[in-house]
C-alpha atoms as a PDB file:
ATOM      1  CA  UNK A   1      10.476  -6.356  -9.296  1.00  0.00           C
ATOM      2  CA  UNK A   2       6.689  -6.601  -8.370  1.00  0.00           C
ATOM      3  CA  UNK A   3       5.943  -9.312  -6.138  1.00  0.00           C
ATOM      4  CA  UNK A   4       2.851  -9.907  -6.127  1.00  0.00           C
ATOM      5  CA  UNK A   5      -0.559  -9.203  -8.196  1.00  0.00           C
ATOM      6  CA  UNK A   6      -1.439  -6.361  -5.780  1.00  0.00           C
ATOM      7  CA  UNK A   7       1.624  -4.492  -6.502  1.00  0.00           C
ATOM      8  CA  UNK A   8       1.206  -5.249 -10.127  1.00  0.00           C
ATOM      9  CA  UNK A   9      -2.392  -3.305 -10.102  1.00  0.00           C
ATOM     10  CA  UNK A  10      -1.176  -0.478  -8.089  1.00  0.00           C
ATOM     11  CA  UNK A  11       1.977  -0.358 -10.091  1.00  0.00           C
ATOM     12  CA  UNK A  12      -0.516   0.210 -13.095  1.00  0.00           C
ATOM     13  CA  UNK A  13      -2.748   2.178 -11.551  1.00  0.00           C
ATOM     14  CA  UNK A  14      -0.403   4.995 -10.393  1.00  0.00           C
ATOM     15  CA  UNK A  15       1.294   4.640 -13.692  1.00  0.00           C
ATOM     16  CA  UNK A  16      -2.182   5.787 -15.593  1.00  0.00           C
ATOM     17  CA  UNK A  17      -2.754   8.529 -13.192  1.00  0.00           C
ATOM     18  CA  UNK A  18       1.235   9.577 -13.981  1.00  0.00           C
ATOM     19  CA  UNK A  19       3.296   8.572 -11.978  1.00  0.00           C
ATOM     20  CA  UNK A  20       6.352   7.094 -12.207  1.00  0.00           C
ATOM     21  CA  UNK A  21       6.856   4.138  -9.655  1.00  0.00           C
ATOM     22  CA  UNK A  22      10.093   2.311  -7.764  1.00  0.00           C
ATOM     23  CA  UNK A  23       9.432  -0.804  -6.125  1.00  0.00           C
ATOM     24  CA  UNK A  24      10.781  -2.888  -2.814  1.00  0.00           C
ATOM     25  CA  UNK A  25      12.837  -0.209  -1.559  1.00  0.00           C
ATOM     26  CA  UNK A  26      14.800  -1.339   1.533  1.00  0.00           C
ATOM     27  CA  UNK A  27      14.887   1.294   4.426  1.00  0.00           C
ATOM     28  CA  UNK A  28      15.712   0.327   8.318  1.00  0.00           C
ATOM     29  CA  UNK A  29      16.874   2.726  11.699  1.00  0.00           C
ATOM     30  CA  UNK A  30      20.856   3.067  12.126  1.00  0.00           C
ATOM     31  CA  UNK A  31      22.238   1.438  14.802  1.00  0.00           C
ATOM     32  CA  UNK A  32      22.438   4.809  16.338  1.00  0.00           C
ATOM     33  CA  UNK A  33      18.497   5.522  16.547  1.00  0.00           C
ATOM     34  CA  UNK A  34      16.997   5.951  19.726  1.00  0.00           C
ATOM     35  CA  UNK A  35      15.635   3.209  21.234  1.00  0.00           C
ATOM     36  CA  UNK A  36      17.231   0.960  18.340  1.00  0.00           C
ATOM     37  CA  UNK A  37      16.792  -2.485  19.514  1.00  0.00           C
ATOM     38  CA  UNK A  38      18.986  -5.504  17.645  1.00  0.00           C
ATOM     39  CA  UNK A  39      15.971  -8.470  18.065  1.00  0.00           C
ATOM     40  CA  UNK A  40      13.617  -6.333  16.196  1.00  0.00           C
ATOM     41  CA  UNK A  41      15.269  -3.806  14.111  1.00  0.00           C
ATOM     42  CA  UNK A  42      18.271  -5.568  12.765  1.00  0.00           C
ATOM     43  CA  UNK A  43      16.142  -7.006   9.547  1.00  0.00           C
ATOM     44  CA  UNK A  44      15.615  -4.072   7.154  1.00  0.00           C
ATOM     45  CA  UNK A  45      11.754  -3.419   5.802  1.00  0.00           C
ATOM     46  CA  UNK A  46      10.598  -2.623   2.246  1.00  0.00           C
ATOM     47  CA  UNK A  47       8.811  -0.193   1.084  1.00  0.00           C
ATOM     48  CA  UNK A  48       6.654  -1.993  -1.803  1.00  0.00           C
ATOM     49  CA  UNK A  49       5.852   1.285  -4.358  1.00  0.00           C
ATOM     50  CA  UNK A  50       6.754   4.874  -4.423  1.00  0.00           C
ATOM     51  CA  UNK A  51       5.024   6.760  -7.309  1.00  0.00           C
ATOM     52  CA  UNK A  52       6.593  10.134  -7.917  1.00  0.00           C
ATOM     53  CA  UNK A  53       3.770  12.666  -9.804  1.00  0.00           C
ATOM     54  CA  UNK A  54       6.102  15.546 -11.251  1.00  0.00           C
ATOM     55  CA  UNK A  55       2.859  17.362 -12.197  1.00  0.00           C
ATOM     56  CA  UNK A  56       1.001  16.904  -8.759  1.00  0.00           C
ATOM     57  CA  UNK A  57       1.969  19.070  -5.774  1.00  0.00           C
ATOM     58  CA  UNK A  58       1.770  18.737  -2.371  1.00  0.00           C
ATOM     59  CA  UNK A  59       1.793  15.373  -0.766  1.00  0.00           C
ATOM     60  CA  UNK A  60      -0.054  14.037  -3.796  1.00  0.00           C
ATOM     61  CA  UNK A  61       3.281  14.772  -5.706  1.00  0.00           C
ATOM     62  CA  UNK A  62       4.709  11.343  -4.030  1.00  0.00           C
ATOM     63  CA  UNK A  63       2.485   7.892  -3.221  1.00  0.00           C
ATOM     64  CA  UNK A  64       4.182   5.627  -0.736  1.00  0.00           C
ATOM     65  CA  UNK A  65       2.328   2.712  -1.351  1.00  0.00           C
ATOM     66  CA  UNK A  66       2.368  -0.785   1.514  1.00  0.00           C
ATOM     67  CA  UNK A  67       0.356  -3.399  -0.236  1.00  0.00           C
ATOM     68  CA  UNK A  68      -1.292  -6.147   2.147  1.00  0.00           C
ATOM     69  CA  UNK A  69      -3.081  -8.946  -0.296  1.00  0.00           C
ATOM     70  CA  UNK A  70      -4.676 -10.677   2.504  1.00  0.00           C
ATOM     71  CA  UNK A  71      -7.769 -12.638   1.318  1.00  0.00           C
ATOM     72  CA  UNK A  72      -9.636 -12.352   4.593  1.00  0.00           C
ATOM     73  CA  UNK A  73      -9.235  -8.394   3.522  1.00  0.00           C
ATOM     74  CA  UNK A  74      -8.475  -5.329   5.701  1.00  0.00           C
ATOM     75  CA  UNK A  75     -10.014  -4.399   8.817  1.00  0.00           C
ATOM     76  CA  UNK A  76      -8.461  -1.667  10.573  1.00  0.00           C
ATOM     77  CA  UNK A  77     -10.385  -1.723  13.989  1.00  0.00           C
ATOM     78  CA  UNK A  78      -9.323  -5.448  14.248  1.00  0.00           C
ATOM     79  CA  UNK A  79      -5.303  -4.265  12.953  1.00  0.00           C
ATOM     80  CA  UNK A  80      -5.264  -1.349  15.356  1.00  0.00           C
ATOM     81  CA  UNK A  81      -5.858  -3.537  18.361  1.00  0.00           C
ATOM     82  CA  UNK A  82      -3.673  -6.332  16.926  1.00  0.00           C
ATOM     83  CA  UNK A  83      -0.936  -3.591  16.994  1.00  0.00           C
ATOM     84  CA  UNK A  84      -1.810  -2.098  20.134  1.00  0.00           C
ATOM     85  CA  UNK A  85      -1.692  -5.325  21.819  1.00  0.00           C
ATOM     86  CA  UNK A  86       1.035  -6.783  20.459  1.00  0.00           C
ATOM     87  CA  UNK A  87      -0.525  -9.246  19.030  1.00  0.00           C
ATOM     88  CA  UNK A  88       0.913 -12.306  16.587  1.00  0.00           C
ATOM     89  CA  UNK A  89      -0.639 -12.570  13.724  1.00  0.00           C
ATOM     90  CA  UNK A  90       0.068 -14.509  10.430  1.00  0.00           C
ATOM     91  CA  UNK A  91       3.390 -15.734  12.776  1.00  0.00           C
ATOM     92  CA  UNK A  92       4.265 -12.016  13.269  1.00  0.00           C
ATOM     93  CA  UNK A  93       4.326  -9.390  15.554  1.00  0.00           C
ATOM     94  CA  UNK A  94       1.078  -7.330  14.459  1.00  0.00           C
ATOM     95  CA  UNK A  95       3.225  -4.198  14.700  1.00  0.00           C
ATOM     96  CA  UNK A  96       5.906  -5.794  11.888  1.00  0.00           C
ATOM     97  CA  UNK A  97       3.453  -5.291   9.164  1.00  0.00           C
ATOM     98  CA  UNK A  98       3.070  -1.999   9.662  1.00  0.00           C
ATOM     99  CA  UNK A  99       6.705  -0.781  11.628  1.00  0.00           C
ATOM    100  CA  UNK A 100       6.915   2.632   9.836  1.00  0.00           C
ATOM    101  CA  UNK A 101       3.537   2.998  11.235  1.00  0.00           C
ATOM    102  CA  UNK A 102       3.588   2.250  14.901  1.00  0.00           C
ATOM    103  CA  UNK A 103       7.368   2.865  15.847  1.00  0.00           C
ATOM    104  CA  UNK A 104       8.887   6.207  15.332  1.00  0.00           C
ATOM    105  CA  UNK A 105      12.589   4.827  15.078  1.00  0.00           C
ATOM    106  CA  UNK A 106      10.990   3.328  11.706  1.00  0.00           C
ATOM    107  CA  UNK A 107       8.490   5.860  10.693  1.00  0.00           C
ATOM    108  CA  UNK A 108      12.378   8.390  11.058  1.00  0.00           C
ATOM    109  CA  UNK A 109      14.238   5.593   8.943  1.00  0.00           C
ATOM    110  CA  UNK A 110      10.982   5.585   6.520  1.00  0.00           C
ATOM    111  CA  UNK A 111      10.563   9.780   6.183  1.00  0.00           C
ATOM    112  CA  UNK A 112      14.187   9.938   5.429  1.00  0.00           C
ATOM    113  CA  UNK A 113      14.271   7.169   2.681  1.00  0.00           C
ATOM    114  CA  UNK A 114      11.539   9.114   0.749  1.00  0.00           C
ATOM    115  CA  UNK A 115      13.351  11.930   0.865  1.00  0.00           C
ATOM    116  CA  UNK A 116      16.743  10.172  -0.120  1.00  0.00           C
ATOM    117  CA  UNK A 117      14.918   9.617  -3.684  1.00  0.00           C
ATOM    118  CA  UNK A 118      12.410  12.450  -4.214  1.00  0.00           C
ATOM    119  CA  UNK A 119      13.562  15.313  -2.635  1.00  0.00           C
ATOM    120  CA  UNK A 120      10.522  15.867  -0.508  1.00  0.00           C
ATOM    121  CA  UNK A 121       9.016  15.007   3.284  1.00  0.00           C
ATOM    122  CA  UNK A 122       5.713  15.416   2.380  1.00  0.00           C
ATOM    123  CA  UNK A 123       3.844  12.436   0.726  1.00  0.00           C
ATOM    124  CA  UNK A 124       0.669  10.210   0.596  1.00  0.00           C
ATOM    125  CA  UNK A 125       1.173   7.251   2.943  1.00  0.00           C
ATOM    126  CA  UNK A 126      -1.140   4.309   1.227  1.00  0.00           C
ATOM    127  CA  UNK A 127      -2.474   1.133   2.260  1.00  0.00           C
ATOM    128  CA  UNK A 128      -3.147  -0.709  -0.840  1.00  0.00           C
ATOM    129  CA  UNK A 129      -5.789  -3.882   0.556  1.00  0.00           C
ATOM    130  CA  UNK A 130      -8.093  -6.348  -1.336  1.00  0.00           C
ATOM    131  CA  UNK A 131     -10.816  -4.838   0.120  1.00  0.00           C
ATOM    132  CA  UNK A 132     -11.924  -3.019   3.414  1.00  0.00           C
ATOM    133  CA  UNK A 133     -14.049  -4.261   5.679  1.00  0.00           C
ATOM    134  CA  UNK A 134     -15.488  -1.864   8.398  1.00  0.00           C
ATOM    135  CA  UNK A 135     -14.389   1.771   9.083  1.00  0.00           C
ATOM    136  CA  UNK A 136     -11.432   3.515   7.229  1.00  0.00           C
ATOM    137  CA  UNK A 137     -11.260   6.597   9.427  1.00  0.00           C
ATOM    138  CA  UNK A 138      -9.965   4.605  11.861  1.00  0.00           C
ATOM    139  CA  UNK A 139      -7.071   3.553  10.065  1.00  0.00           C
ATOM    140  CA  UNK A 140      -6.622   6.865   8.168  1.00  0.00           C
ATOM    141  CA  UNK A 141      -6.855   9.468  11.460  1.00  0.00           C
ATOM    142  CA  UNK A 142      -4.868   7.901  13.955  1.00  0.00           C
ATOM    143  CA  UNK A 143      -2.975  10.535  15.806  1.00  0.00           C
ATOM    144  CA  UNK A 144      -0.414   8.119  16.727  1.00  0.00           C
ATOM    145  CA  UNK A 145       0.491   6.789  12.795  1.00  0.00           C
ATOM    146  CA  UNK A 146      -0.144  10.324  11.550  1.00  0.00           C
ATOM    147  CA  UNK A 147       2.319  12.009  14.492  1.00  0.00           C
ATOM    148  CA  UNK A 148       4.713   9.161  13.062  1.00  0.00           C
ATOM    149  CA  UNK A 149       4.948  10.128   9.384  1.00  0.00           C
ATOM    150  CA  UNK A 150       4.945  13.842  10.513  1.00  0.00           C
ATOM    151  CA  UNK A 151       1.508  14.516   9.571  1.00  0.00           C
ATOM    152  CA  UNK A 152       1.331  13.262   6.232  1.00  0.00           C
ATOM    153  CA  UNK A 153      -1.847  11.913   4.855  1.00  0.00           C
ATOM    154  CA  UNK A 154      -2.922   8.461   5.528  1.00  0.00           C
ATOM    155  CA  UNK A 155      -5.287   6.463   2.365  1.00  0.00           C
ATOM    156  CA  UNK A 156      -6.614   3.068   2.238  1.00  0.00           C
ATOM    157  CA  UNK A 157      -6.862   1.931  -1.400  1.00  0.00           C
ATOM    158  CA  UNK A 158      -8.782  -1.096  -2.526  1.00  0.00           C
ATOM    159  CA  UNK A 159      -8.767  -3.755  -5.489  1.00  0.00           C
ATOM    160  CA  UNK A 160     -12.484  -2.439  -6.261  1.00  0.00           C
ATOM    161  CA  UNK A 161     -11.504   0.773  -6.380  1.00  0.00           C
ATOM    162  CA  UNK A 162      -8.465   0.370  -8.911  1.00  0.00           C
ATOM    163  CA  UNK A 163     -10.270  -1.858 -11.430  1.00  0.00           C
ATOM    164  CA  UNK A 164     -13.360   0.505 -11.517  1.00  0.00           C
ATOM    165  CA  UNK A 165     -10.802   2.795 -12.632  1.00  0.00           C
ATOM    166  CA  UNK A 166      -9.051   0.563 -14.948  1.00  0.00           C
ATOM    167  CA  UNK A 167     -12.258  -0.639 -16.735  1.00  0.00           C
ATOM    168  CA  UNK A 168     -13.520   2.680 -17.507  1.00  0.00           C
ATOM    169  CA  UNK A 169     -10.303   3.220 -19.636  1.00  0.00           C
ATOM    170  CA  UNK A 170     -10.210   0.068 -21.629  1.00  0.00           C
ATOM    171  CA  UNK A 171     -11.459   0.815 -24.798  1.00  0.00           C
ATOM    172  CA  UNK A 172     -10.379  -0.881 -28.194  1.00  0.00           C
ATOM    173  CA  UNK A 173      -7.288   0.692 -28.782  1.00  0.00           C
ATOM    174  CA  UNK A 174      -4.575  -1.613 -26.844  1.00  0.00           C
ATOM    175  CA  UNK A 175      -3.596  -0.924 -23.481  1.00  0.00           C
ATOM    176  CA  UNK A 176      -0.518  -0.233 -22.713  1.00  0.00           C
ATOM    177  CA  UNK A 177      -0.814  -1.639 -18.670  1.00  0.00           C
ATOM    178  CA  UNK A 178      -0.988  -5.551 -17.812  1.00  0.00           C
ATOM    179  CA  UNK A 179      -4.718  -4.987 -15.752  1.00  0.00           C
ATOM    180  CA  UNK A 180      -6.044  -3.067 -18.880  1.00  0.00           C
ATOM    181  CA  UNK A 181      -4.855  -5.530 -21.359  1.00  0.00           C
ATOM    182  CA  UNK A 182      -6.527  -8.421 -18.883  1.00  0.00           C
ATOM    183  CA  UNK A 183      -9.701  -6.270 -17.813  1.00  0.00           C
ATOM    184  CA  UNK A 184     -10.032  -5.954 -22.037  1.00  0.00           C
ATOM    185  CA  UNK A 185      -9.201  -9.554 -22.925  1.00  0.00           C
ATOM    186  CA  UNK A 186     -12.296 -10.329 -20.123  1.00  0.00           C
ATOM    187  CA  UNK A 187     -14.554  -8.085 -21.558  1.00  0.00           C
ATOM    188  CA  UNK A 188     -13.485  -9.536 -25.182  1.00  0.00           C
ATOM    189  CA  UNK A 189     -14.269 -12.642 -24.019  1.00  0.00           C
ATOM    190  CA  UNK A 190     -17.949 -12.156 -23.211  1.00  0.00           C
ATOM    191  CA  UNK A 191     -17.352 -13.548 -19.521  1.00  0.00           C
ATOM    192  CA  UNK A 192     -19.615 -12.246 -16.556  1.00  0.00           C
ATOM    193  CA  UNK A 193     -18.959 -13.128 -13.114  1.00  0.00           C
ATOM    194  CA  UNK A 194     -20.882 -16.387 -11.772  1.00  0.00           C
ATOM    195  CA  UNK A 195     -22.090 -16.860  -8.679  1.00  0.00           C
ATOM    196  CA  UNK A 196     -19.483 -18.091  -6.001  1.00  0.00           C
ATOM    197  CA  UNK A 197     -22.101 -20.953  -5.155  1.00  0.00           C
ATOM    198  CA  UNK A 198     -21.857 -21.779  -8.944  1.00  0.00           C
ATOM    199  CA  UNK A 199     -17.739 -22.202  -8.859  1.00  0.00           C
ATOM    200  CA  UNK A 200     -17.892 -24.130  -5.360  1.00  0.00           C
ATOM    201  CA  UNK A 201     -16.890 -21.360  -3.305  1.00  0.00           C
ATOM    202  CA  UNK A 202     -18.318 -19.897   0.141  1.00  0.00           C
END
């Protein structure tokens, strides 16, 4: 089951570029993990989307997908100190949001779930956000979150990014995905984005 509307649009997104996807699979550290503490790691995580590519190779061949849909949108300088700092945000521990991330008990738990239902230790590690603000390479080159997932790549994909994809394959021949049948019931309907000062927003 999809959530939310941001795992809906990745959910179609890696389905047009071929994948086939598995959503809100649980994953947590045995009691037996080093370091495994019962306050924090008792609670098992989710891993939103994992799209499996059986023509792709490489760590392209699987997308592990967490999708944040924060309206404020993604900055990962800000995260990266939030994390680093412990700090609480949203009425969570910064590091929560991103455990498999920041604590290698869960980034273990997380490798070994992945390759519980593909077969493989190599994959794409994704950030799906509603849009980035700042500096990706920040995010995406951390030694510390890359040492975590054993090297693996580290993306940061954005709403933008997924419907200019989307739009350029809506033609008139239905769509077979929810966003392309919206994105071509919009463009049927003439619409064209107004202002934000026009619809009362700032």
């Amino acid at each position: 089951m999809k959530e939310d509307i941001l795992e809906q649009l990745v959910d179609d997104y890696l389905q047009d570029k071929g994948y086939f996807t598995r959503h809100n699979i649980k994953f947590q550290p045995g009691e037996k993990a080093d370091g495994y503490v019962s306050k924090d790691d008792r609670v098992a995580s989710d891993i939103d989307i994992i799209g499996f590519n059986p023509k792709s190779e490489g760590a392209n061949r699987v997308w592990v997908v967490s999708c944040k849909s924060w309206q404020s949108g993604f900055n990962p300088t800000s995260w990266i100190s939030y994390i680093n700092n412990d700090k609480t945000i949203y009425g969570r521990r910064a590091w929560k949001f991103f455990r498999e991330l920041d604590k290698e008990k869960w980034a273990n738990a997380f490798i070994a779930r992945i390759e519980e239902l593909t077969g493989t230790r190599s994959f794409t590690y994704v950030t799906a956000v509603t849009k980035l603000i700042g500096d990706k390479s920040k995010w995406v080159e951390n030694e510390k979150f890359r040492k975590n997932l054993d090297g693996n790549p580290i993306e940061i994909l954005t709403v933008k990014q997924i419907l200019d994809r989307m739009s350029k394959k809506t033609v008139k021949t239905i769509e077979s995905s929810d966003v392309g049948r919206l994105l071509q019931v919009i463009r049927a309907s003439g619409w064209k984005n107004s202002k934000d000062s026009d619809l009362g927003l700032r």
